[in-house]
Protein backbone atom coordinates (compact mmCIF):
# COMPACT_ATOMS: atom_id res chain seq x y z
CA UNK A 1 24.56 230.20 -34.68
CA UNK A 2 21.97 232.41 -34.23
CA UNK A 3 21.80 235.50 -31.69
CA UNK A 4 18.37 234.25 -30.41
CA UNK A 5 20.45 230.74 -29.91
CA UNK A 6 23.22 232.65 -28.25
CA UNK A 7 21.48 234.58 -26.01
CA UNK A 8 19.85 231.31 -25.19
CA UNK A 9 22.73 229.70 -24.11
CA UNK A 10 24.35 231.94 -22.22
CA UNK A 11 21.39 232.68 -20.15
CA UNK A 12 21.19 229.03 -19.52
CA UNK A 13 25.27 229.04 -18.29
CA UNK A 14 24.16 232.22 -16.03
CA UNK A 15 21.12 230.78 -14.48
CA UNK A 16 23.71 227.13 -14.08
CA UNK A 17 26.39 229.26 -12.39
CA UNK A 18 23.80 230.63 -10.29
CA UNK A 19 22.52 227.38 -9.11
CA UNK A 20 26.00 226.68 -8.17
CA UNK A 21 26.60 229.38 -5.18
CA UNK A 22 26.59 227.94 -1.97
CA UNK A 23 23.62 228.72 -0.05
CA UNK A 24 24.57 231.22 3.41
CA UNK A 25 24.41 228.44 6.23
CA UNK A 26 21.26 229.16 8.40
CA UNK A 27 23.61 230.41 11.30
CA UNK A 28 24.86 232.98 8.41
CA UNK A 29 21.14 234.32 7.82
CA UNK A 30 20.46 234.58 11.16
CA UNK A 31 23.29 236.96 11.35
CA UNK A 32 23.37 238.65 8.64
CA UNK A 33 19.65 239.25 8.19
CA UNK A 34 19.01 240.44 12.22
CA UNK A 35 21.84 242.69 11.52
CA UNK A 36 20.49 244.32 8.19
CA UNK A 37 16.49 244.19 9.11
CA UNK A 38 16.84 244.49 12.59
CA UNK A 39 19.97 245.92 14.29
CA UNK A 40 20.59 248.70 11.73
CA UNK A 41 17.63 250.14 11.13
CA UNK A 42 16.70 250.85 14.49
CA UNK A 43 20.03 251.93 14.93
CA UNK A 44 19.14 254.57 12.15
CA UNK A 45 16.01 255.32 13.46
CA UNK A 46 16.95 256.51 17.02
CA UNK A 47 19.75 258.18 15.36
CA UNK A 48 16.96 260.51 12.87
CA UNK A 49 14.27 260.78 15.98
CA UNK A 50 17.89 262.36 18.06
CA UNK A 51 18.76 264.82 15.25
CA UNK A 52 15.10 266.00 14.97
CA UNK A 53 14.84 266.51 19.21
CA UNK A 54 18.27 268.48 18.30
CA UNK A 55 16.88 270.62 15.58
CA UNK A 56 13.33 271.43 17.94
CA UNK A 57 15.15 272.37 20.76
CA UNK A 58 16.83 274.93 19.16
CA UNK A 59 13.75 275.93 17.01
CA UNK A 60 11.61 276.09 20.32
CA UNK A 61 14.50 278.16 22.50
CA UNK A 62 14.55 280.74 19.01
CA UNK A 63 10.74 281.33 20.29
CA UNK A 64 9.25 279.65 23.15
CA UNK A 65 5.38 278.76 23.03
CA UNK A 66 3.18 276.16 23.59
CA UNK A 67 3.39 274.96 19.86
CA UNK A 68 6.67 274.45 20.44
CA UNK A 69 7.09 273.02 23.40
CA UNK A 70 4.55 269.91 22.35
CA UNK A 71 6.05 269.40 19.53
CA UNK A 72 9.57 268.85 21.16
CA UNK A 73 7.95 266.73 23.61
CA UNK A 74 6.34 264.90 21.22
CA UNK A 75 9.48 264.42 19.52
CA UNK A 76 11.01 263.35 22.81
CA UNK A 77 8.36 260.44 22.84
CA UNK A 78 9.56 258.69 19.01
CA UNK A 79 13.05 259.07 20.67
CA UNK A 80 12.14 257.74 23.85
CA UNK A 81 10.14 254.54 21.50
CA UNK A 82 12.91 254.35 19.22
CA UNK A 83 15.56 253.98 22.20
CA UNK A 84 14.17 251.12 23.17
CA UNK A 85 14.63 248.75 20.49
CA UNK A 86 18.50 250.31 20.41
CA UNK A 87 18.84 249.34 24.27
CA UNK A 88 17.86 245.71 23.40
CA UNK A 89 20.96 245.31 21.69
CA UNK A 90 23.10 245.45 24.11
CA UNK A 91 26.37 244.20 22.91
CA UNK A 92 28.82 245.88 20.56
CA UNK A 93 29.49 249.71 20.54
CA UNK A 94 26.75 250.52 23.33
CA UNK A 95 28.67 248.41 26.01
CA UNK A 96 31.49 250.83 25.38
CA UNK A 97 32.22 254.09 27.66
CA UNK A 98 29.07 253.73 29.43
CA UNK A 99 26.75 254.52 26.16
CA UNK A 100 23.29 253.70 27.44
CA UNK A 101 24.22 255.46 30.27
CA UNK A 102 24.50 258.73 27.99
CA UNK A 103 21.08 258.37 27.06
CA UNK A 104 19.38 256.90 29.73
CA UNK A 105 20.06 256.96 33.56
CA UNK A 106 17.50 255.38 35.16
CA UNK A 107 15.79 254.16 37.85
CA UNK A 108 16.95 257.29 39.78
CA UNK A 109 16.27 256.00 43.06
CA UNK A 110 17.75 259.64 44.51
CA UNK A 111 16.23 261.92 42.47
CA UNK A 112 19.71 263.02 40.90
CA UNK A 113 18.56 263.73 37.44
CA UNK A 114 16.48 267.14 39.45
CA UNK A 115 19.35 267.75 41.90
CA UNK A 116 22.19 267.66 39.29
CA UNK A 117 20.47 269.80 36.58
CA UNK A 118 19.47 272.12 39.18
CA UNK A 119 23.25 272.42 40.19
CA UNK A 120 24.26 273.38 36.75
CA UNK A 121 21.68 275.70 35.90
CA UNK A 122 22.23 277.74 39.27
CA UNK A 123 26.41 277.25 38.26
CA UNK A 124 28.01 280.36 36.39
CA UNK A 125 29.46 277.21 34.10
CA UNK A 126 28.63 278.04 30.44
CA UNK A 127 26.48 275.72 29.29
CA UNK A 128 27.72 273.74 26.06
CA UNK A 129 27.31 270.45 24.20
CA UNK A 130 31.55 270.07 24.88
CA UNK A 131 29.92 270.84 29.11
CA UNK A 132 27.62 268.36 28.92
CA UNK A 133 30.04 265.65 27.33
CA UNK A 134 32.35 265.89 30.24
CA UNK A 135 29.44 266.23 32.42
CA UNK A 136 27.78 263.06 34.76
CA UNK A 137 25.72 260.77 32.65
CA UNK A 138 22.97 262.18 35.11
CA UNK A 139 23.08 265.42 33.30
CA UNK A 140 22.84 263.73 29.69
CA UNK A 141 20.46 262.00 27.31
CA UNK A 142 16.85 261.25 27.55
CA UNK A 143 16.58 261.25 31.31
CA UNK A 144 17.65 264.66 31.50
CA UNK A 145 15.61 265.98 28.76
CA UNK A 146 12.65 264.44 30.24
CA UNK A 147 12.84 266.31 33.29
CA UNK A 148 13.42 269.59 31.06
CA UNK A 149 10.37 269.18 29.14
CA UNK A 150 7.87 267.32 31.34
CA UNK A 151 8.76 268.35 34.94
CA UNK A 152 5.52 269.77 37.32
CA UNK A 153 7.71 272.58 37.80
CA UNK A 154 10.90 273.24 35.69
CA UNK A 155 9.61 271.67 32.61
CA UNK A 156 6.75 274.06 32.04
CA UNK A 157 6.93 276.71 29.29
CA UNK A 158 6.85 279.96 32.06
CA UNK A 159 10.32 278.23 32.70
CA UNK A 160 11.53 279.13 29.05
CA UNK A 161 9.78 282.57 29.05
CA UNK A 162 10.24 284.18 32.19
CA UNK A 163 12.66 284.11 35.03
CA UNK A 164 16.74 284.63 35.79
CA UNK A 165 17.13 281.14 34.51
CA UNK A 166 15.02 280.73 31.38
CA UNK A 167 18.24 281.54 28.90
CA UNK A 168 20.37 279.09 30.86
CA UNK A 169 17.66 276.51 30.79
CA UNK A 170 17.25 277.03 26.97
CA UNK A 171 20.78 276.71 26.35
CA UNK A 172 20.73 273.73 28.47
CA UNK A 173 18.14 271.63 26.76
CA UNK A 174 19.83 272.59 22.96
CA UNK A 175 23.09 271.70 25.26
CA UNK A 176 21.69 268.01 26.20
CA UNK A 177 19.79 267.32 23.27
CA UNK A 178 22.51 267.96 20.80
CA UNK A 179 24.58 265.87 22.70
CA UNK A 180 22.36 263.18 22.55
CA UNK A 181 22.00 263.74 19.13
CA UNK A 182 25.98 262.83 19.07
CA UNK A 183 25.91 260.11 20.91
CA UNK A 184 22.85 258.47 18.85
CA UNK A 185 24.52 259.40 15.56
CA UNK A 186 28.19 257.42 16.95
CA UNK A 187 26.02 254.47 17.87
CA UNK A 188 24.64 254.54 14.25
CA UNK A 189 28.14 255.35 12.42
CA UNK A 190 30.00 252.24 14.34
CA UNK A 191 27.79 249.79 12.94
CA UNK A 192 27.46 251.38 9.15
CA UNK A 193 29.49 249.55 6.69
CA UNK A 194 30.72 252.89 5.42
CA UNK A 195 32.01 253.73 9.21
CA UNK A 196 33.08 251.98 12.18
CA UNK A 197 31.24 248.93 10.25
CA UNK A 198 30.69 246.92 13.90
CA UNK A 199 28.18 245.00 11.11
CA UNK A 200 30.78 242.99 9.88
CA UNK A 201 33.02 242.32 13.10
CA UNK A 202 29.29 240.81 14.20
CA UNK A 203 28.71 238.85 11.29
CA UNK A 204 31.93 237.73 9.15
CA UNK A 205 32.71 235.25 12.47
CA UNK A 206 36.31 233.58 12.88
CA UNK A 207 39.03 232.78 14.29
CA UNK A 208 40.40 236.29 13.15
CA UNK A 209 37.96 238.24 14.57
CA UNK A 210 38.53 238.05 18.45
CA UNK A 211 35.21 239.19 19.83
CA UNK A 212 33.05 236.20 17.40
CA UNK A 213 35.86 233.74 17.02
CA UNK A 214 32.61 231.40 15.61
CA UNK A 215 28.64 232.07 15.17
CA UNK A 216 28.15 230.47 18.21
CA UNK A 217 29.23 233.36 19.96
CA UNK A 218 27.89 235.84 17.69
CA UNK A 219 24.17 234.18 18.52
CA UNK A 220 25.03 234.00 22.14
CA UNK A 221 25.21 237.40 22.15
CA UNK A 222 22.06 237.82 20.45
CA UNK A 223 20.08 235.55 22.86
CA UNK A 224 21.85 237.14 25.69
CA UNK A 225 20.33 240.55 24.46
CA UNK A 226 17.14 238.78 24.10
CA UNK A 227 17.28 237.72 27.49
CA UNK A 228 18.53 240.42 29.12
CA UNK A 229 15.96 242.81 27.79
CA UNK A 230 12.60 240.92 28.63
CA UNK A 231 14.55 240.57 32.21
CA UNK A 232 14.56 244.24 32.01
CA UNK A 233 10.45 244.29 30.95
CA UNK A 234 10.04 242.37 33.94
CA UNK A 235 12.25 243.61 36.73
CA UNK A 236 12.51 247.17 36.06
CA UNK A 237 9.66 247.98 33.93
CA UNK A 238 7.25 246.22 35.73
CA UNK A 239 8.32 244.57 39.65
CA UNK A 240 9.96 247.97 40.84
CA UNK A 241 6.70 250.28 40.21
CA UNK A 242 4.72 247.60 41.17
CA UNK A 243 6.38 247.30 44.62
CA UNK A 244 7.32 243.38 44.39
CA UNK A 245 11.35 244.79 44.90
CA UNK A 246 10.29 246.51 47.95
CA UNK A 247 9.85 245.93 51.62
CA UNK A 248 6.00 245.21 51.77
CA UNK A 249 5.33 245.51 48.31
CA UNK A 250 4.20 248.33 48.53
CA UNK A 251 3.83 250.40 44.61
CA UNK A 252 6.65 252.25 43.91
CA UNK A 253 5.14 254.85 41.15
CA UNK A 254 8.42 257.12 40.67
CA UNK A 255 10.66 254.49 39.95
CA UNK A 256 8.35 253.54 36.49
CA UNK A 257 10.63 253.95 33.49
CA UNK A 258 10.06 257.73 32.10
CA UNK A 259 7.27 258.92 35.11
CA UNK A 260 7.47 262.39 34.65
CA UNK A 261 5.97 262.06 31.14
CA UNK A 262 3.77 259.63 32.09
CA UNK A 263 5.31 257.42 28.98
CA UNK A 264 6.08 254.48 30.90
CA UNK A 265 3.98 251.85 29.61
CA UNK A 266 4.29 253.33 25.66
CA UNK A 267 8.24 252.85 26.80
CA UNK A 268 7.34 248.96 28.19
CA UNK A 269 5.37 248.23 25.29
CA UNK A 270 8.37 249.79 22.73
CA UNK A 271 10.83 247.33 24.19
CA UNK A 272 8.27 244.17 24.32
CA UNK A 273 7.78 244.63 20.38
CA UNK A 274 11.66 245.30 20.06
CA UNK A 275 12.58 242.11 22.07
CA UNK A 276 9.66 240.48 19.90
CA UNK A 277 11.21 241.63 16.40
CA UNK A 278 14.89 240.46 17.45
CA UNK A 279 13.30 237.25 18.20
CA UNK A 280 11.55 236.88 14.72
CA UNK A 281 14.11 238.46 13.01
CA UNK A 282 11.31 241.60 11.49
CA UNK A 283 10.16 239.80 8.37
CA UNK A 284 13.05 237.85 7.77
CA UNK A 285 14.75 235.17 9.21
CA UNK A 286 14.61 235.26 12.85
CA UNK A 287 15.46 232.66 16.37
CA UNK A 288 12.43 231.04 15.63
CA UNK A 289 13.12 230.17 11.91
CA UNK A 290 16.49 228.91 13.25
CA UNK A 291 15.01 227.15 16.30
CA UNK A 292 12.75 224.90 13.77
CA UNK A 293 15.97 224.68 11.52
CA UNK A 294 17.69 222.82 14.75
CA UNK A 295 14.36 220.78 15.34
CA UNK A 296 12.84 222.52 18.05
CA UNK A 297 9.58 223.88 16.04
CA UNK A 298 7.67 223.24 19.61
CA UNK A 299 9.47 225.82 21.29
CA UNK A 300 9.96 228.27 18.60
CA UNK A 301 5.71 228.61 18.47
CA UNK A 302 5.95 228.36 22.31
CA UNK A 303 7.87 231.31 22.65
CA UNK A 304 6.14 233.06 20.07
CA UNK A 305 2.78 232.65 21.38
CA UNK A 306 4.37 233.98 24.76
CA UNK A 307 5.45 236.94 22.88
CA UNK A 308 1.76 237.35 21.22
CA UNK A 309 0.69 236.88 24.75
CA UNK A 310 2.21 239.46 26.67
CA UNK A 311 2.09 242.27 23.20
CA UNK A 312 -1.49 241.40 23.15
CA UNK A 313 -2.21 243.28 26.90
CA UNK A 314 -0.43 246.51 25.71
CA UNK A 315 -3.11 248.62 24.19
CA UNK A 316 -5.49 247.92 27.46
CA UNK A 317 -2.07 248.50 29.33
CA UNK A 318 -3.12 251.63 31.96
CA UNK A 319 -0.75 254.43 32.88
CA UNK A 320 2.27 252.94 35.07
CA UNK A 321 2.53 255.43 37.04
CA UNK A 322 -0.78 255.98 38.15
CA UNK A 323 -1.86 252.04 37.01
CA UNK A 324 -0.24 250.61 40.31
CA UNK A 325 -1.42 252.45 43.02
CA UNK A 326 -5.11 251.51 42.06
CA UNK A 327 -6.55 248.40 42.70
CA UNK A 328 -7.85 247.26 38.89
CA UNK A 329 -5.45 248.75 37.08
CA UNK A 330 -2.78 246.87 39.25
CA UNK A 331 -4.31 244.02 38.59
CA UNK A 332 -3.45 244.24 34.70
CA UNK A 333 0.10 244.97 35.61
CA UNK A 334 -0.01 242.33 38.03
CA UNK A 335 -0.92 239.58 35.40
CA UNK A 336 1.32 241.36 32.40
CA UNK A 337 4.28 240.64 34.84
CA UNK A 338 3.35 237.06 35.33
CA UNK A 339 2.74 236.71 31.51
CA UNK A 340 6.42 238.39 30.46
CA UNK A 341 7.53 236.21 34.07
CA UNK A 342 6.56 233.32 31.82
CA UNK A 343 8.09 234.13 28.59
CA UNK A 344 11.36 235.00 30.46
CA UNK A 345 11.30 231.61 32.06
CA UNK A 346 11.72 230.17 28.85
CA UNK A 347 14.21 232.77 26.77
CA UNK A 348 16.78 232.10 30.32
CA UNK A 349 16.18 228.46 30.62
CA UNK A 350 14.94 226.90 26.97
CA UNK A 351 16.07 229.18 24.58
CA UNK A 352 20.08 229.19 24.74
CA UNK A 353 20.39 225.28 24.52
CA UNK A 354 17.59 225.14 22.04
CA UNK A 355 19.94 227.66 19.78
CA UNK A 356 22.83 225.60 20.44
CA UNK A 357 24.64 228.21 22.59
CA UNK A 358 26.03 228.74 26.37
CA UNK A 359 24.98 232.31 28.23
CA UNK A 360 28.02 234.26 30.15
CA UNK A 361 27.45 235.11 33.31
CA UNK A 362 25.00 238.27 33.15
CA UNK A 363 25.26 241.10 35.75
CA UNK A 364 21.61 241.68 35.24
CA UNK A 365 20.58 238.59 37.15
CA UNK A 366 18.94 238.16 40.28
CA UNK A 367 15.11 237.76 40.31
C-alpha cells in the first residue's frame, strides 16, 4: 500500500468520524453562542473601558488640565456605552450583592448622588478604594463619577486645581473609579472559563446544576433579560423624562438616564442596540434563528423589524434632557416611546411562548 493510498484512507475515516458527531441541539447554540459572542465580550469590554477610566483618573489627578479632564470624560462615555449592554444581562453574577447598583444608581429622584459625595468630601474620612467599597452604592460607580466629572459646579477643572477640597476630590474620583474598575473586572472574572466560569453553570443545563436544571430555564432567563431591558428603554429611559410617570405629564428633564453629561440618549441608544444584539445573537445564532427553528419565522422578522424600527430613530434622536421640554424635539421622543411601546408589547406578550418558555414574576413590571 502506498503512502499516497494511506494518507487517503485515513483522511477519508477522519472526515467519516467527523460526520458522525452529533450536531449541538438548537437550544445548545442558542446558549452557547449568546454566551461566547454576546455575553462575554461585552462583559470584557466594560471591564477594559473601567480599567482605562481607572488609569485616567489617576493620570489626570498627577496633573490636572483641560486635556485631561476630556479625555477622562470621554473615557467615562465608552464606559457609560459599554455598561449598557452589561446591564441587559441581568441574571447571573450582577443580581448578586446589589452589582448594578455599584455602578449605576439611578434615577436619583433626591439628588443623593450630590448630597452624599458632598458629605464625604467635607468628612475628615480618608478617602480610599477599601472607603468607597464599604461606602453607599450612592457614592460608587458611574453615577458618582458622572457628577465628578460633568457637574455645573463640582465637576469643573478649577475644582481639581484650586480650593481646600481639590486633593480630596482627586483622591476621590481615583477612589470611585478604581473601585469601579473592581467591580467591572469581578463581573468579567465570574463568567471567564478560567475564573468563576458562570459560562458554564449558564450553558452545560441539568438536573445537576440547580439554577438551569434544563435550557428552558436557561432561555427564560435570557428572554426575561430581553424583556426587562427594552421595559427599561421605555419606562425609565424614555416615560420618566418625558413626564408620562408624572402628575400632569409634565417633562421631567433631571430624571433622564446620565443628565449631567448630557449622554442620555447615546446611553438609550447603547442599550436599544444591546437588547437588539442579544436578540440576534451578534452574528451568530440568535432568538430569532431559534424562533424560525420552532416555526414562528412571522414573529422572528416581526420583532426584528420592530428592533430596525426603533434603532433606526437614534441618530436623529435629540438631547434628552433638553429634547423634552421643547415642543419638536418631544415629539421624536414621543413617537420613539410608542415605537419601543410596540416592540415591548410583543417581547412581554409573543416572545416567551413563541421560545417555548414561561416568564417569573418580574419586579420591574408595572406600565
Amino acid at each position: 500500500m502506498t503512502f499516497i493510498r494511506l494518507a487517503a484512507i485515513v483522511s477519508a475515516v477522519l472526515i467519516s468520524l467527523t460526520g458522525c458527531q452529533p450536531t449541538a441541539s438548537p437550544e445548545q447554540q442558542l446558549l452557547d453562542n449568546i454566551a461566547n459572542n454576546v455575553i462575554l465580550p461585552a462583559q470584557q469590554q466594560f471591564s477594559q473601558h473601567s480599567a482605562e477610566l481607572a488609569r485616567l483618573s489617576e493620570s489626570f489627578c498627577g496633573q490636572p488640565d483641560n486635556a485631561g479632564l476630556e479625555q477622562l470624560r470621554e473615557q467615562w462615555r465608552q464606559s457609560m456605552r459599554t455598561w449598557q449592554a452589561v446591564k441587559v444581562i441581568g441574571f447571573g453574577p450582577i443580581s448578586v450583592d446589589n452589582q448594578s447598583w455599584k455602578i449605576q444608581f439611578w434615577p436619583d429622584k433626591h439628588n443623593l448622588i450630590e448630597k452624599k459625595l458632598n458629605s464625604l468630601l467635607r468628612s475628615d474620612e480618608e478617602l480610599t478604594v477599601e472607603r468607597i467599597g464599604k461606602a453607599s452604592v450612592v457614592t460608587q460607580g458611574l453615577s458618582a463619577l458622572e457628577f465628578l466629572l460633568f457637574d455645573h459646579q463640582d465637576g469643573q477643572l478649577s475644582s481639581y486645581q484650586t480650593g481646600p477640597l481639590s486633593q480630596r476630590r482627586c483622591q476621590l474620583l481615583q477612589a470611585v473609579s478604581q473601585h469601579t474598575e473592581q467591580v467591572a473586572a469581578n463581573l468579567y472574572r465570574a463568567w471567564r472559563a478560567d475564573a468563576g466560569n458562570y459560562r458554564a453553570r449558564f450553558t452545560a443545563t441539568g438536573p445537576d446544576n440547580s439554577e438551569f436544571p434544563d435550557q428552558a430555564s436557561a432561555i427564560a432567563a435570557l428572554v426575561d433579560a430581553l424583556v426587562n431591558s427594552v421595559e427599561v428603554a421605555k419606562r425609565d429611559q424614555l416615560a420618566q423624562p418625558l413626564g408620562h410617570r408624572a402628575k400632569g405629564n409634565r417633562p421631567r428633564p433631571y430624571l433622564s438616564e446620565a443628565w449631567r453629561s448630557r449622554y442620555s440618549s447615546q446611553a438609550l441608544a447603547a442599550n436599544l442596540y444591546a437588547a437588539a444584539n442579544l436578540y440576534r445573537g451578534a452574528d451568530g445564532y440568535g432568538m430569532d434563528d431559534y424562533l424560525k427553528h420552532r416555526g414562528e419565522a412571522e414573529l422572528a422578522v416581526k420583532i426584528d423589524n420592530l428592533f430596525s424600527r426603533a434603532t433606526g430613530q437614534l441618530e436623529l434622536l435629540p438631547n434628552i434632557f433638553d429634547g423634552v421640554s421643547d415642543p419638536d424635539q418631544h415629539q421624536l421622543l414621543q413617537q420613539l416611546y410608542v415605537d419601543v411601546g410596540l416592540l415591548q408589547t410583543q417581547l412581554k406578550t409573543q416572545l416567551p411562548a413563541a421560545m417555548g418558555v414561561n416568564l417569573g414574576f418580574n419586579a420591574n413590571d408595572g406600565d
